[in-house]
C-alpha atoms as a PDB file:
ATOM      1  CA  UNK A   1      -4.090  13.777  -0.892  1.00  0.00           C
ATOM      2  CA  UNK A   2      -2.877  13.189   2.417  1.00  0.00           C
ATOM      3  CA  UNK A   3       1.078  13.551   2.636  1.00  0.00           C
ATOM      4  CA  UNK A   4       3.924  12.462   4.966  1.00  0.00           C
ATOM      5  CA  UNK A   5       7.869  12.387   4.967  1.00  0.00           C
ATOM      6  CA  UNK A   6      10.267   9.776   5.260  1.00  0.00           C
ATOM      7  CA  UNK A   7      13.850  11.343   5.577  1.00  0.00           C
ATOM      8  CA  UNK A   8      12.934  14.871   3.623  1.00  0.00           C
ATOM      9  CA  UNK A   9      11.421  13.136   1.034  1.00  0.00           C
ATOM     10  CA  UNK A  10       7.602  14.061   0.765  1.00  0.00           C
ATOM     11  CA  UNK A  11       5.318  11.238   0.494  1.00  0.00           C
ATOM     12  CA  UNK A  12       1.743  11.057  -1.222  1.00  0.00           C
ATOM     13  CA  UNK A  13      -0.925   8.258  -1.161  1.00  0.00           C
ATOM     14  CA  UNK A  14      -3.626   7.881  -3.159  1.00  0.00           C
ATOM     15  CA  UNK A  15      -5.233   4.605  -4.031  1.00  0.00           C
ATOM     16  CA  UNK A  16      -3.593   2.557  -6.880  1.00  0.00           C
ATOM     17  CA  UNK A  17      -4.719   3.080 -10.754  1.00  0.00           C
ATOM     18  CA  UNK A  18      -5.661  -0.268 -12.785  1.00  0.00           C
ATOM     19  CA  UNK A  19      -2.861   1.661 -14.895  1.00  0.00           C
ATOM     20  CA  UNK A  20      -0.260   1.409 -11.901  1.00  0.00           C
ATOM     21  CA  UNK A  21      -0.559  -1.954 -11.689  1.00  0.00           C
ATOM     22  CA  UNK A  22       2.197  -2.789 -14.355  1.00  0.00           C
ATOM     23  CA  UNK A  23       4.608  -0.321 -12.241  1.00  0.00           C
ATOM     24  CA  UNK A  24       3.633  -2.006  -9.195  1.00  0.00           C
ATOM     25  CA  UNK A  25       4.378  -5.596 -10.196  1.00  0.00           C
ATOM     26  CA  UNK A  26       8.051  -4.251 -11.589  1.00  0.00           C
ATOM     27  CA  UNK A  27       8.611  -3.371  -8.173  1.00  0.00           C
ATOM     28  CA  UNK A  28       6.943  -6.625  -6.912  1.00  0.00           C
ATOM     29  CA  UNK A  29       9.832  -8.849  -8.509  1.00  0.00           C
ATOM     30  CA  UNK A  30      12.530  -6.607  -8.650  1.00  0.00           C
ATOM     31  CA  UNK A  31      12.008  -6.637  -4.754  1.00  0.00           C
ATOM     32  CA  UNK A  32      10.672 -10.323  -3.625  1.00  0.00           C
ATOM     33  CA  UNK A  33      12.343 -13.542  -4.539  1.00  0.00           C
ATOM     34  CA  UNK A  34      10.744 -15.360  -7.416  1.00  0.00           C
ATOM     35  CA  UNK A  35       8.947 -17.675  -5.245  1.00  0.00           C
ATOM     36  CA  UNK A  36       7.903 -15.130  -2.862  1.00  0.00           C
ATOM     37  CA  UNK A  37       6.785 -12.674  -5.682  1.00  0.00           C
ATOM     38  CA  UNK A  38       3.087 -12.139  -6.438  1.00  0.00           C
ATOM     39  CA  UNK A  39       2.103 -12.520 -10.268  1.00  0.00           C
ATOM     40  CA  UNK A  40       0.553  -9.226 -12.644  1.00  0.00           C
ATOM     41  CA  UNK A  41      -2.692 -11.590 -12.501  1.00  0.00           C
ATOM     42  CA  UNK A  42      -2.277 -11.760  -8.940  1.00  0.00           C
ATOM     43  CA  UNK A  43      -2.197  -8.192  -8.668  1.00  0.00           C
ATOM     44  CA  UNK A  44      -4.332  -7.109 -11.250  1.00  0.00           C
ATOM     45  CA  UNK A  45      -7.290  -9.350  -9.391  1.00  0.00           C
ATOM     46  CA  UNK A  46      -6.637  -7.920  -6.084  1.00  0.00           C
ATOM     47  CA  UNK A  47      -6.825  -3.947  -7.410  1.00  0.00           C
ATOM     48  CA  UNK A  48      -9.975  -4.926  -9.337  1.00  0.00           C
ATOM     49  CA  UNK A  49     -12.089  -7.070  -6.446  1.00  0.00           C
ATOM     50  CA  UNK A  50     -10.697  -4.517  -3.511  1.00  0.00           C
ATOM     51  CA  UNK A  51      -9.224  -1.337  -5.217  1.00  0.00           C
ATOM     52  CA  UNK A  52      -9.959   0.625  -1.753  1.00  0.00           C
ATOM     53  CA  UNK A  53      -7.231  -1.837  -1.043  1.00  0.00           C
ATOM     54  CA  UNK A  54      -4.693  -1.020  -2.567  1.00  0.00           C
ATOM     55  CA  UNK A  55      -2.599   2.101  -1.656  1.00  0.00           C
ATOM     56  CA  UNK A  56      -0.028   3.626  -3.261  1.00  0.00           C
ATOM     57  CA  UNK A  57       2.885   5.472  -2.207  1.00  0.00           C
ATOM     58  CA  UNK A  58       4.337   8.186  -4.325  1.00  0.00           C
ATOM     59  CA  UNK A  59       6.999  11.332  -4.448  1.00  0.00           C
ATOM     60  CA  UNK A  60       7.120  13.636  -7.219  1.00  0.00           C
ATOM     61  CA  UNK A  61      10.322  14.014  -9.283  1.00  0.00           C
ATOM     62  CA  UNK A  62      11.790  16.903 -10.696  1.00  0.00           C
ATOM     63  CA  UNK A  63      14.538  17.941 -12.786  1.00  0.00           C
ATOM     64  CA  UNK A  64      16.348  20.492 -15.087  1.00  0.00           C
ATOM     65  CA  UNK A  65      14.673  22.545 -18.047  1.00  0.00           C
ATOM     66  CA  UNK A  66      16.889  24.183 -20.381  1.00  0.00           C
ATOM     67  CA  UNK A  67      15.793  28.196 -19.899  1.00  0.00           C
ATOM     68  CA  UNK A  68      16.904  31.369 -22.799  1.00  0.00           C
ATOM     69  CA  UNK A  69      20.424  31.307 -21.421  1.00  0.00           C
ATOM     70  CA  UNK A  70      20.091  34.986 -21.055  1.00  0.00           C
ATOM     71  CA  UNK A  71      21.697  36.609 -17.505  1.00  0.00           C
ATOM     72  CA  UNK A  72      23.439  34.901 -14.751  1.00  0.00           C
ATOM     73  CA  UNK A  73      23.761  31.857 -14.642  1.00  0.00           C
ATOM     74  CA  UNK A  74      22.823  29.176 -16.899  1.00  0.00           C
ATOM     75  CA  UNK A  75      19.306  29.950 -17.135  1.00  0.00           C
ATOM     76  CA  UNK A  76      17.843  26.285 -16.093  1.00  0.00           C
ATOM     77  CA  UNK A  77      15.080  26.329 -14.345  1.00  0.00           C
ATOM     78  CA  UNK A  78      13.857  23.495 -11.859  1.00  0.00           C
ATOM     79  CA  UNK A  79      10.391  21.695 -13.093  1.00  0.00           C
ATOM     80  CA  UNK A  80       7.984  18.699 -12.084  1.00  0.00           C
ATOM     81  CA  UNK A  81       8.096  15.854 -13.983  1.00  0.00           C
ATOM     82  CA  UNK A  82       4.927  13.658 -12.549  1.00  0.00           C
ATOM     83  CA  UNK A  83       4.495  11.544 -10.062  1.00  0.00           C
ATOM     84  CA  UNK A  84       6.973   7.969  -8.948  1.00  0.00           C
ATOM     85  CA  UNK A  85       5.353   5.311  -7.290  1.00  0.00           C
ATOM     86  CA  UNK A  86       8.121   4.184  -4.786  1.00  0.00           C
ATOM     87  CA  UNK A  87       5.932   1.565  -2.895  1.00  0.00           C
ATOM     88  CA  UNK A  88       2.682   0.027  -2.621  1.00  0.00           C
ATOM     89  CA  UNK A  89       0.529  -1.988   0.197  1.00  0.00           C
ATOM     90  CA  UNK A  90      -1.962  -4.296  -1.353  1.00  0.00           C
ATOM     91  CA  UNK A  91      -4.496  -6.383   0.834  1.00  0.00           C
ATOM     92  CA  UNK A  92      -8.044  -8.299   0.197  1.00  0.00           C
ATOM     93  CA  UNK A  93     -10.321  -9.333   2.728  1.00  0.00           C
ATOM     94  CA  UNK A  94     -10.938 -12.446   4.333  1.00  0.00           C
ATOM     95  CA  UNK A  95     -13.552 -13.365   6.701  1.00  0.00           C
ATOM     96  CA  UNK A  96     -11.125 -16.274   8.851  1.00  0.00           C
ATOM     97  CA  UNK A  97      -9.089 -15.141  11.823  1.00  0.00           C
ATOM     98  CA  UNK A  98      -5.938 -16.009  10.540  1.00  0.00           C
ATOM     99  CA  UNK A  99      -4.026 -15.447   7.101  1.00  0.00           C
ATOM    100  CA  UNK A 100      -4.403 -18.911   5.361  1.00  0.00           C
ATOM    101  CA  UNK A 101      -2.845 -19.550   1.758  1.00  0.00           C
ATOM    102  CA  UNK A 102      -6.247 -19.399   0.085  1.00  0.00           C
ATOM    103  CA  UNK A 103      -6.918 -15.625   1.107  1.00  0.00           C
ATOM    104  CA  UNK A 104      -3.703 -14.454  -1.305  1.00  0.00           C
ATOM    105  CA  UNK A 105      -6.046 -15.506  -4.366  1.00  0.00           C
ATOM    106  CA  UNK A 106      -9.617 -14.729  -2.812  1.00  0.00           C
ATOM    107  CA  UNK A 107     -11.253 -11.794  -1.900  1.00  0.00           C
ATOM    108  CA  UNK A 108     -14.416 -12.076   0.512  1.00  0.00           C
ATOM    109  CA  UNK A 109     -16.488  -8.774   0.001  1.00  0.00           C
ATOM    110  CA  UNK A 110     -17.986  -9.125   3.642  1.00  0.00           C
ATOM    111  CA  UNK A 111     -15.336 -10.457   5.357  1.00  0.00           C
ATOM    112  CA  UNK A 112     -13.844  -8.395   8.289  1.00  0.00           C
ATOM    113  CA  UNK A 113     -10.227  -9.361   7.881  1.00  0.00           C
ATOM    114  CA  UNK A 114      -7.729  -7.370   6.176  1.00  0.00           C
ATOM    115  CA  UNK A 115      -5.059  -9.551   4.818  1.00  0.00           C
ATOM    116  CA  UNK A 116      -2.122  -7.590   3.485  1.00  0.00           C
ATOM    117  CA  UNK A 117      -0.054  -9.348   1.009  1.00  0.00           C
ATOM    118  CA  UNK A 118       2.555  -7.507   0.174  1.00  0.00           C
ATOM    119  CA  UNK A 119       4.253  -4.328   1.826  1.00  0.00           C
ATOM    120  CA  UNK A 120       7.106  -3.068  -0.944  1.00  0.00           C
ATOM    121  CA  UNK A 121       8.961  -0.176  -1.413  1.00  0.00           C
ATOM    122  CA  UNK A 122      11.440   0.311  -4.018  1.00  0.00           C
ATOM    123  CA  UNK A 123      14.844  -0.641  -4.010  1.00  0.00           C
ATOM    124  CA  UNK A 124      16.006   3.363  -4.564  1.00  0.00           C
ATOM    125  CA  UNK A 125      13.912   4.321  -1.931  1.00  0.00           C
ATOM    126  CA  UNK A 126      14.295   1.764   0.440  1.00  0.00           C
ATOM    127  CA  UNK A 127      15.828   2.373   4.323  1.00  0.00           C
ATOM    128  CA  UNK A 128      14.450   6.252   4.596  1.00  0.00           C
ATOM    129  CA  UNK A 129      11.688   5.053   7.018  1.00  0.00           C
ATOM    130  CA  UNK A 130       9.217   4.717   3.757  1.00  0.00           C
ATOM    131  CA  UNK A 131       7.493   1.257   4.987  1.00  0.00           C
ATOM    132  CA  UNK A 132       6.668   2.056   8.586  1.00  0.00           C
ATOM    133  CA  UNK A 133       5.327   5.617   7.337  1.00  0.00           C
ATOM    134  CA  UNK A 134       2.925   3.858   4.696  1.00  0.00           C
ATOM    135  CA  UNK A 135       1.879   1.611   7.202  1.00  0.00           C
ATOM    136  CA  UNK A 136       1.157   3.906   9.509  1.00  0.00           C
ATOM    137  CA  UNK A 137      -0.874   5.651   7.111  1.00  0.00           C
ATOM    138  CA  UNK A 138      -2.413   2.119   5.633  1.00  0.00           C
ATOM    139  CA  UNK A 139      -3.943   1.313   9.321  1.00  0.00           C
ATOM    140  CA  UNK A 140      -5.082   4.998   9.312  1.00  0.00           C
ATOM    141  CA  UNK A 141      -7.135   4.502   5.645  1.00  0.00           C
ATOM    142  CA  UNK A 142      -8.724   1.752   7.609  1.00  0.00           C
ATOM    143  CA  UNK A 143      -9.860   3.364  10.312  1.00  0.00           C
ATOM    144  CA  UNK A 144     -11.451   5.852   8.148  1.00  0.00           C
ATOM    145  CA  UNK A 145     -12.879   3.336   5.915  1.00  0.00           C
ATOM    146  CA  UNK A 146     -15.015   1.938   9.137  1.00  0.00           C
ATOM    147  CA  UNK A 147     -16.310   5.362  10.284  1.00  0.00           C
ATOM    148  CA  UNK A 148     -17.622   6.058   6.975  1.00  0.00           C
ATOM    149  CA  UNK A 149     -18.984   2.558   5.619  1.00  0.00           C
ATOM    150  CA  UNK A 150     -22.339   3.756   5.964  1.00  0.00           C
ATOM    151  CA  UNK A 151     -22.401   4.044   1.586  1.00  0.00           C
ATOM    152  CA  UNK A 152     -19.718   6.514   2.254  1.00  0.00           C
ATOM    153  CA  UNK A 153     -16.198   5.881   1.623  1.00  0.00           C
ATOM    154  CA  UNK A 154     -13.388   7.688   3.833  1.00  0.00           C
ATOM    155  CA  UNK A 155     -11.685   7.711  -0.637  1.00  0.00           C
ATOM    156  CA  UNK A 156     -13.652  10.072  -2.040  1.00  0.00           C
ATOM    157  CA  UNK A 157     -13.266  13.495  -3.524  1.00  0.00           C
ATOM    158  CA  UNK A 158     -15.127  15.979  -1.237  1.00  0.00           C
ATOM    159  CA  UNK A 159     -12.100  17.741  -0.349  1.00  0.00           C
ATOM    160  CA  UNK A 160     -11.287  16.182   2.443  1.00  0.00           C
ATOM    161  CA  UNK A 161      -7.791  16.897   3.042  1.00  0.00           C
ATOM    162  CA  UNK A 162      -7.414  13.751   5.464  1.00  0.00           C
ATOM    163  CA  UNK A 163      -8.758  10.952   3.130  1.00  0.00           C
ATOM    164  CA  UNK A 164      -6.961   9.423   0.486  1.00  0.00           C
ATOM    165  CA  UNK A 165      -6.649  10.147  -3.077  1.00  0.00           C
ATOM    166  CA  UNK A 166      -8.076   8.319  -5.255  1.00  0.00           C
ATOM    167  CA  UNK A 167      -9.549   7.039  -8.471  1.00  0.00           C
ATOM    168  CA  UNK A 168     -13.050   6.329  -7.494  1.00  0.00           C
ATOM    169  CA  UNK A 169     -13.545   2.688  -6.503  1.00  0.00           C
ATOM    170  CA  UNK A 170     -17.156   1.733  -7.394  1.00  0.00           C
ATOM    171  CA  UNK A 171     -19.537   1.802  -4.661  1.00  0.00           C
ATOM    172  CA  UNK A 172     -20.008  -2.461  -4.457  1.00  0.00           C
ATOM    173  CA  UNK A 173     -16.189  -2.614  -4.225  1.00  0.00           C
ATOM    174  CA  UNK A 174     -16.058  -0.862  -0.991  1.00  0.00           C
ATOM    175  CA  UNK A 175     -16.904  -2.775   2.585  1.00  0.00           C
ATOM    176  CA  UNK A 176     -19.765  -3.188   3.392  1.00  0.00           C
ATOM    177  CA  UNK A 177     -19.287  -4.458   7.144  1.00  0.00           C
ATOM    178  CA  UNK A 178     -17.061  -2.997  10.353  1.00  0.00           C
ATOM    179  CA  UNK A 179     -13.183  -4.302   9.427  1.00  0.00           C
ATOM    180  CA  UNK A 180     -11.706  -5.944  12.571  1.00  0.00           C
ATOM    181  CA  UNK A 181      -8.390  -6.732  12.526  1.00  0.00           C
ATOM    182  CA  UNK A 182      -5.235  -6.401   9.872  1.00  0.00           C
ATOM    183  CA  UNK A 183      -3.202  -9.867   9.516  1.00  0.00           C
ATOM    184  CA  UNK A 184       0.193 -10.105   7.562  1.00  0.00           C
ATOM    185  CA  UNK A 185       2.992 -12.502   7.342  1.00  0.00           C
ATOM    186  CA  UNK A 186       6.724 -11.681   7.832  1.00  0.00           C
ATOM    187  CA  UNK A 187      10.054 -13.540   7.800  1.00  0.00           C
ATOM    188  CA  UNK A 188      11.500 -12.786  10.980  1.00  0.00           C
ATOM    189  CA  UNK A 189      13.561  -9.966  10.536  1.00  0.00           C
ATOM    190  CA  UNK A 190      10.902  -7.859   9.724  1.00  0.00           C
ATOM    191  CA  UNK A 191       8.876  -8.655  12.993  1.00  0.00           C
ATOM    192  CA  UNK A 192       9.955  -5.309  14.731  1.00  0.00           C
ATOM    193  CA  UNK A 193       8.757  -2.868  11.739  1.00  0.00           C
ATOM    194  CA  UNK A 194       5.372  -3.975  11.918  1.00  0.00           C
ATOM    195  CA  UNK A 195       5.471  -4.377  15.679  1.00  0.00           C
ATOM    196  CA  UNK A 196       6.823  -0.819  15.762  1.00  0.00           C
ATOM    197  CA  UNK A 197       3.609   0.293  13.930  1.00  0.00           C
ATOM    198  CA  UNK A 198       0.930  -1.468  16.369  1.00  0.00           C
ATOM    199  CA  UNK A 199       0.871  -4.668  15.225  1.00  0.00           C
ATOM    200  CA  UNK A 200       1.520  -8.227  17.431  1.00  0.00           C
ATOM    201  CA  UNK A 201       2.884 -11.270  17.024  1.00  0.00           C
ATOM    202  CA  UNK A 202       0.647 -14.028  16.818  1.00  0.00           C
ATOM    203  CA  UNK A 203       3.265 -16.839  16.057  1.00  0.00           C
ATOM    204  CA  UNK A 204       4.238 -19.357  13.074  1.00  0.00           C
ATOM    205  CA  UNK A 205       2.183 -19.053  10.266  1.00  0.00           C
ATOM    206  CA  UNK A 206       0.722 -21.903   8.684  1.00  0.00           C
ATOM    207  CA  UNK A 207       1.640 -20.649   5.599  1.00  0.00           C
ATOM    208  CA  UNK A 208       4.393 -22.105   3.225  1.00  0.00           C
ATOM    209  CA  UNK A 209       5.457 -19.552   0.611  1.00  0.00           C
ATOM    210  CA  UNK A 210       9.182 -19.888  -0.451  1.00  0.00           C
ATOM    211  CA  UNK A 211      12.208 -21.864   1.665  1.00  0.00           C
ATOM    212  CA  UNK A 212      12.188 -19.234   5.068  1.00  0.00           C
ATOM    213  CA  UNK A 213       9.353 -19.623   7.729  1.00  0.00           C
ATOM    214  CA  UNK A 214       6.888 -16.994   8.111  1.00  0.00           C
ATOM    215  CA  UNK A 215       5.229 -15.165  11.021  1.00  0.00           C
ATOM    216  CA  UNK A 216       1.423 -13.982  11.532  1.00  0.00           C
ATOM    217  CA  UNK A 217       1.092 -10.997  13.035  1.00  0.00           C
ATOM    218  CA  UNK A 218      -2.476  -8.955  13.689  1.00  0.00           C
ATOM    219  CA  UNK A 219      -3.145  -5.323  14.280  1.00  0.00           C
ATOM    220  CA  UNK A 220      -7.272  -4.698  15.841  1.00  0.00           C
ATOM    221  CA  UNK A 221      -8.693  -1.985  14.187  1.00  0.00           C
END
């Protein structure tokens, strides 16, 4: 499971469980306006038509166990406690040039355009440098997902240390043509973060989701 870290804190990615969906939507509409937010359906299509899609971000917590109490000190003793999901990027594929409204709903198996739809991190985690190091990693995922689309995914589990985790997509959910380019959407003031991770400005998007204007931008892969 490939690994990076945002302000000390050790990331993991792996691609997101059906089961992590319900943990990913709290964080969906905890963290997006209502009219902005997607819906559990929404999600819950996306991980199911393009699961090699949809990464997740996690840390592992820890805390306190009680220990005998015998000796010095107080006889705790530090121990995991799983895995938190602290952000998510979910995309589909589209086979236009340009991220219309109708590719948030659709998902074209041979198209070559990756249209992210949402980029979230949780509040609690949020301004440690998490986004721009999943995306980083995202556009990475990618690039490993077109030198092996020959019936081999870059997410499997042949121990390679430099794919992602995952939870084995099935074989017809994976791409089956060269991906070309990454499109997204972003209000304004998010224009440098994804600039700052490769991607360019194309200009005003087309696309009218909640009151604030939105931006296309495109990363070639």
């Amino acid at each position: 499971m490939p690994e990076s870290r945002a302000n000390n804190l050790v990331l993991q990615y792996k691609l997101l469980p059906a089961e992590d969906v319900p943990k990913a939507y709290k964080i969906e509409i905890t963290e997006y306006p209502e009219d902005e937010a997607a819906s559990l359906e929404n999600l819950v299509y996306r991980q199911e038509a393009a699961p090699q899609l949809f990464l997740g971000c996690y840390t592992t917590a820890t805390g306190m166990k009680a220990g005998t109490g015998t000796g010095t000190g107080t006889g705790a003793e530090q121990v995991l406690q799983g895995d938190i999901l602290v952000g998510y990027i979910v995309s589909t594929l589209s086979s236009d040039l340009h991220l219309t409204h109708a590719s948030m709903s659709t998902h074209d198996p041979k198209g070559t355009s990756v249209c992210i739809h949402s980029v979230c991190v949780a509040r609690a985690y949020q301004r440690r440098g998490i986004a721009s190091a999943m995306m980083k990693e995202y556009l990475d995922h990618l690039r490993r997902l077109n030198n092996n689309n020959n019936n081999n995914s870059s997410i499997d589990n042949n121990n390679n240390s430099n794919s992602v985790n995952n939870s084995n997509p099935p074989t017809s959910a994976l791409p089956t043509v060269r991906l070309e380019r990454v499109l997204l959407i972003a209000h304004k003031e998010l224009i440098s973060l994804y600039t700052g991770v490769g991607f360019e400005l194309v200009g005003k998007s087309e696309v009218e989701h909640g009151p604030d204007p939105w931006f296309e931008m495109t990363c070639t892969l």
